[in-house]
Protein backbone atom coordinates (compact mmCIF):
# COMPACT_ATOMS: atom_id res chain seq x y z
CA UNK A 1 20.43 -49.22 -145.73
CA UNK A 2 17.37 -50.03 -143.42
CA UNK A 3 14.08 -50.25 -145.17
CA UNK A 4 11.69 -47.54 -144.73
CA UNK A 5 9.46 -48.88 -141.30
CA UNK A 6 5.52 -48.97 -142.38
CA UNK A 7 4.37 -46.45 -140.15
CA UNK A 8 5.85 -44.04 -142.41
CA UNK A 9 4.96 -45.37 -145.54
CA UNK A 10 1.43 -45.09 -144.51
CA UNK A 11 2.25 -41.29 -143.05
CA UNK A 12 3.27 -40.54 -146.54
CA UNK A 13 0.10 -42.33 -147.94
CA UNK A 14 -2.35 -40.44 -145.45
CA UNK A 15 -0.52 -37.42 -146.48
CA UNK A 16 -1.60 -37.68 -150.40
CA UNK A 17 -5.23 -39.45 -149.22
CA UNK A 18 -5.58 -35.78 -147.23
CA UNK A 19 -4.87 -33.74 -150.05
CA UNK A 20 -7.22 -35.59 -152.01
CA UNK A 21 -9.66 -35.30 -149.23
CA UNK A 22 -9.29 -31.47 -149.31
CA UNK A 23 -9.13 -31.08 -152.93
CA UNK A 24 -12.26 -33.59 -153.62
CA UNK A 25 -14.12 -31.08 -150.58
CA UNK A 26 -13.01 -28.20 -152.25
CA UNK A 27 -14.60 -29.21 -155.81
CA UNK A 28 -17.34 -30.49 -153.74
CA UNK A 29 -17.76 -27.13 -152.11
CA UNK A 30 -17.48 -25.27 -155.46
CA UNK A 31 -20.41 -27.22 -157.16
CA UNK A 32 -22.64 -27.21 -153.72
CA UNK A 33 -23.07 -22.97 -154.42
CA UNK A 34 -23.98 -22.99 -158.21
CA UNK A 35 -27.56 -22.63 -157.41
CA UNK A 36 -27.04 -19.90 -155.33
CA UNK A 37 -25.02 -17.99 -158.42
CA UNK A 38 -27.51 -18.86 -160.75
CA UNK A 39 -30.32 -17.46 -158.39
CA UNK A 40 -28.54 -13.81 -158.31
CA UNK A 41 -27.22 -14.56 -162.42
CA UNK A 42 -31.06 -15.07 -162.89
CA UNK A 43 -32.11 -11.89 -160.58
CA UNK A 44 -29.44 -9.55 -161.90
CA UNK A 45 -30.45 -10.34 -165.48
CA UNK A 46 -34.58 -9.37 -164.26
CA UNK A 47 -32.84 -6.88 -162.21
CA UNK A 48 -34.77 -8.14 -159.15
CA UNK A 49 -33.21 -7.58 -155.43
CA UNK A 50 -33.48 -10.56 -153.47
CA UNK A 51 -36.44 -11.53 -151.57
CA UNK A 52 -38.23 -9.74 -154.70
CA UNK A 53 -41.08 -12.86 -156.36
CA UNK A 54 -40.08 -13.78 -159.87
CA UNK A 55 -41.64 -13.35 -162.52
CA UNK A 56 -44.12 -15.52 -164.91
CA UNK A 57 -43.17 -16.58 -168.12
CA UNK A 58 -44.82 -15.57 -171.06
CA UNK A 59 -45.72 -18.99 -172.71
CA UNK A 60 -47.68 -17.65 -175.39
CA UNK A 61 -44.81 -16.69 -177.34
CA UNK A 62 -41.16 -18.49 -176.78
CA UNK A 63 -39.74 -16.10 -179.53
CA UNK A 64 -39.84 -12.97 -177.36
CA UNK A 65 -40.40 -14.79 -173.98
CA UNK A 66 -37.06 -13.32 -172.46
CA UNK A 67 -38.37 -14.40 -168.99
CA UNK A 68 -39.19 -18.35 -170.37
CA UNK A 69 -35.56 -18.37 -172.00
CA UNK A 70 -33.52 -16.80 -168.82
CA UNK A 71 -35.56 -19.75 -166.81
CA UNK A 72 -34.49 -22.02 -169.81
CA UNK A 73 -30.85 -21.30 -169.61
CA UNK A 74 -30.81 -21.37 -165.49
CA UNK A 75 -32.10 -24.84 -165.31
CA UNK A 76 -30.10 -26.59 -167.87
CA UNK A 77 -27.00 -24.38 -165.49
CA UNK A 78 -28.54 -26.23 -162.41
CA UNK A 79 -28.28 -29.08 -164.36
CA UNK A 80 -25.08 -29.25 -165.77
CA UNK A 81 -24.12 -28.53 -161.66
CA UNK A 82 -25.79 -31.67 -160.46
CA UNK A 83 -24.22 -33.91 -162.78
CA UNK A 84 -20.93 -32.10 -162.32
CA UNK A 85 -20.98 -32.95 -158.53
CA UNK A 86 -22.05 -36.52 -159.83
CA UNK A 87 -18.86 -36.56 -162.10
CA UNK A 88 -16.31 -35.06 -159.65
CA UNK A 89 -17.57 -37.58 -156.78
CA UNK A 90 -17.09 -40.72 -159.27
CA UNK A 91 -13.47 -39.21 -160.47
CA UNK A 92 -12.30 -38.93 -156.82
CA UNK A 93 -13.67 -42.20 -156.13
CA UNK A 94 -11.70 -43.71 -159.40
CA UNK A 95 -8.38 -42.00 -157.86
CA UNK A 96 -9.45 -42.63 -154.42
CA UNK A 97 -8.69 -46.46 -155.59
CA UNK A 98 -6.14 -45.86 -157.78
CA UNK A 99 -4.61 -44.80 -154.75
CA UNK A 100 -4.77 -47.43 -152.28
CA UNK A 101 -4.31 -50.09 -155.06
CA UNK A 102 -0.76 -48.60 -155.71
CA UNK A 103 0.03 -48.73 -151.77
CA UNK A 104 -1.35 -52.27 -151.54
CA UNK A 105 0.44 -53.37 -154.52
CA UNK A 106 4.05 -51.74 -153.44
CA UNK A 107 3.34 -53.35 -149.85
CA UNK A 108 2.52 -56.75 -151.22
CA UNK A 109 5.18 -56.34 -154.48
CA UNK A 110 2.58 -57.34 -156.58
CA UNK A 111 2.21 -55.83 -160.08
CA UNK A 112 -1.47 -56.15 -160.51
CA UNK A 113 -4.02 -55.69 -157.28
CA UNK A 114 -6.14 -58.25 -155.48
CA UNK A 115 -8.51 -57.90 -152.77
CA UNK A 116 -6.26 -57.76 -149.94
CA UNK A 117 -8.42 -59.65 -146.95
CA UNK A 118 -5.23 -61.33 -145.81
CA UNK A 119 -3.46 -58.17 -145.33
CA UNK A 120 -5.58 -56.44 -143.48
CA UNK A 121 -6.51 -59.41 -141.27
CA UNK A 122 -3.13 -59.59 -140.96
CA UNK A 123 -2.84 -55.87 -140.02
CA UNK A 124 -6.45 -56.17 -137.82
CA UNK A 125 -8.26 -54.43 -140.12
CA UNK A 126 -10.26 -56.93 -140.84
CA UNK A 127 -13.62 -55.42 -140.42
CA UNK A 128 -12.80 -52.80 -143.39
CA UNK A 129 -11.91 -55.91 -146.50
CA UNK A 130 -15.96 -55.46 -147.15
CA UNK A 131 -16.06 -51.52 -147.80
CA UNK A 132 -12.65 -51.94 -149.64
CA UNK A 133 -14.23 -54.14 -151.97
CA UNK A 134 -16.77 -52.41 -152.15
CA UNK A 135 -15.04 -49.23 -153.19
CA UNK A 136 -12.67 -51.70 -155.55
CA UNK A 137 -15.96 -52.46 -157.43
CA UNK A 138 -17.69 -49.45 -157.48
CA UNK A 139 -14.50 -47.48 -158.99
CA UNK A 140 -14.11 -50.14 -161.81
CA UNK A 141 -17.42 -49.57 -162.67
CA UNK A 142 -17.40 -46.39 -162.77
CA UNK A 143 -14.44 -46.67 -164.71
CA UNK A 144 -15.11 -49.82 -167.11
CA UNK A 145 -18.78 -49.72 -167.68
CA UNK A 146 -21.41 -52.58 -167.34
CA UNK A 147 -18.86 -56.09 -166.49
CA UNK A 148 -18.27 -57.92 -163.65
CA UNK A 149 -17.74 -55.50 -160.94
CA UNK A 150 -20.84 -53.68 -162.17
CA UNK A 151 -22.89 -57.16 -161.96
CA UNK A 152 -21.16 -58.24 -158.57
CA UNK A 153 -21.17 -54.49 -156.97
CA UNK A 154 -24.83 -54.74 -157.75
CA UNK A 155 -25.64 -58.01 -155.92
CA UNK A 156 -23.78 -56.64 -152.96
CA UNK A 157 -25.01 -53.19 -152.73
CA UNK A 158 -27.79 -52.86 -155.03
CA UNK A 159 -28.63 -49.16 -152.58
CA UNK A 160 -25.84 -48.06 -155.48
CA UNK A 161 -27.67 -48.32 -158.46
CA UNK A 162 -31.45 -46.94 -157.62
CA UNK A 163 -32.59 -46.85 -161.21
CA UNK A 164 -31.59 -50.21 -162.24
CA UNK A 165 -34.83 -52.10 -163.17
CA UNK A 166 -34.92 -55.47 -164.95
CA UNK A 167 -34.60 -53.19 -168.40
CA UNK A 168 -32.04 -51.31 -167.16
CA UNK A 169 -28.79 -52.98 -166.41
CA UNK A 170 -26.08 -52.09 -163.88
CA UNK A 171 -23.69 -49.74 -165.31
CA UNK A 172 -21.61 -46.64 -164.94
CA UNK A 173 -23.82 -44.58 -165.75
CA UNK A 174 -26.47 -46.27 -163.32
CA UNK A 175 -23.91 -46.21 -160.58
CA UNK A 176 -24.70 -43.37 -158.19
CA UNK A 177 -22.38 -42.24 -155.77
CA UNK A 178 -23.55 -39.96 -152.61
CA UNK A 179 -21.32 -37.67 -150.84
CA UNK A 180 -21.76 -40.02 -147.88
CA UNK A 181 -20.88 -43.28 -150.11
CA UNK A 182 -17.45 -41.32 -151.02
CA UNK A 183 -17.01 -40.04 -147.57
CA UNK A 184 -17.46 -43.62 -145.95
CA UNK A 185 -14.83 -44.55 -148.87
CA UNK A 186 -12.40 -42.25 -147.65
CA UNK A 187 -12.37 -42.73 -144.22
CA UNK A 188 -11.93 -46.55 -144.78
CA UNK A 189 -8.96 -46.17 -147.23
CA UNK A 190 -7.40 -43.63 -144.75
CA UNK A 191 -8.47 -46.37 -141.33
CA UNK A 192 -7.21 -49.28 -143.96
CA UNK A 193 -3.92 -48.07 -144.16
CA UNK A 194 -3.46 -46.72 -140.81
């Protein structure tokens, strides 16, 4: 029995990498129109139309400040939807590497996964072994916690990590990922194994 040419192994791995695409967009998508549900939660609860002005709190007494509470409760729900986005970006970004290290180590037959730079020079896709490590670091951060690929993912692309002072160390939970970070991620795993 022939082996299986490359061109489509990779068709089967661009396959999966779309699906993840689409299902990482979809989540994305999701999250993206909280605010505008808690806006008409928040109006339907005043029982304001839209375009009507909200209303002032009554600070002078939280017990019976309906208003202050309803404004409580919507902005810990816009909260809880920014650092879901956060969250679902790093988790597609952990599987996003989980699954081009299982196509690089079933192309090399290797059990555990190294940086492959020969590979891809091999393969002329040179120019994308910096983003891959890149995205190799930044997922087992994300995924580990403060370590090496915090530290080195740090010295390499510090724009990562914009509240890390010289109290506050590299970690996963300093590690923020953009939609454009993840996108660029994507479209180098998907060029990689082209």
């Amino acid at each position: 029995m022939a082996p299986i040419p490359y061109s489509f192994r990779a068709y089967v791995f661009n396959q999966t990498l779309r699906h993840m695409h689409a299902a990482y967009r979809a989540a994305a998508k999701a999250l993206a129109h909280r605010s505008q549900e808690i806006e008409v939660y928040v109006r339907r609860e005043l029982g304001l139309e839209p375009g009507d002005p909200f209303p002032d709190r009554d600070d002078d007494d939280d017990e019976l400040d309906y208003i202050g509470r309803l404004y409580d409760e919507a902005s810990d729900l816009e909260y809880e939807a920014r650092n879901g986005a956060h969250l679902v970006r790093k988790a597609f970004l952990i599987a996003l590497f989980h699954h081009w290290e299982r196509h690089c180590n079933r192309e090399l037959k290797r059990d555990s996964y190294a940086h492959p730079r020969q590979w891809l020079n091999q393969r002329g896709r040179s120019e994308l072994a910096k983003e891959i490590l890149e995205l190799s670091r930044a997922a087992n951060c994300a995924k580990h916690g403060p370590g090496h690929s915090c530290s080195d993912l740090f010295k390499t692309s510090p724009h990562l990590f914009p509240r890390v002072t010289p109290a506050i160390k590299p970690s996963e939970n300093t590690l923020e990922i953009d939609e454009a970070t993840l996108e660029r991620f994507f479209t180098a795993v998907r060029k990689a194994a082209s």
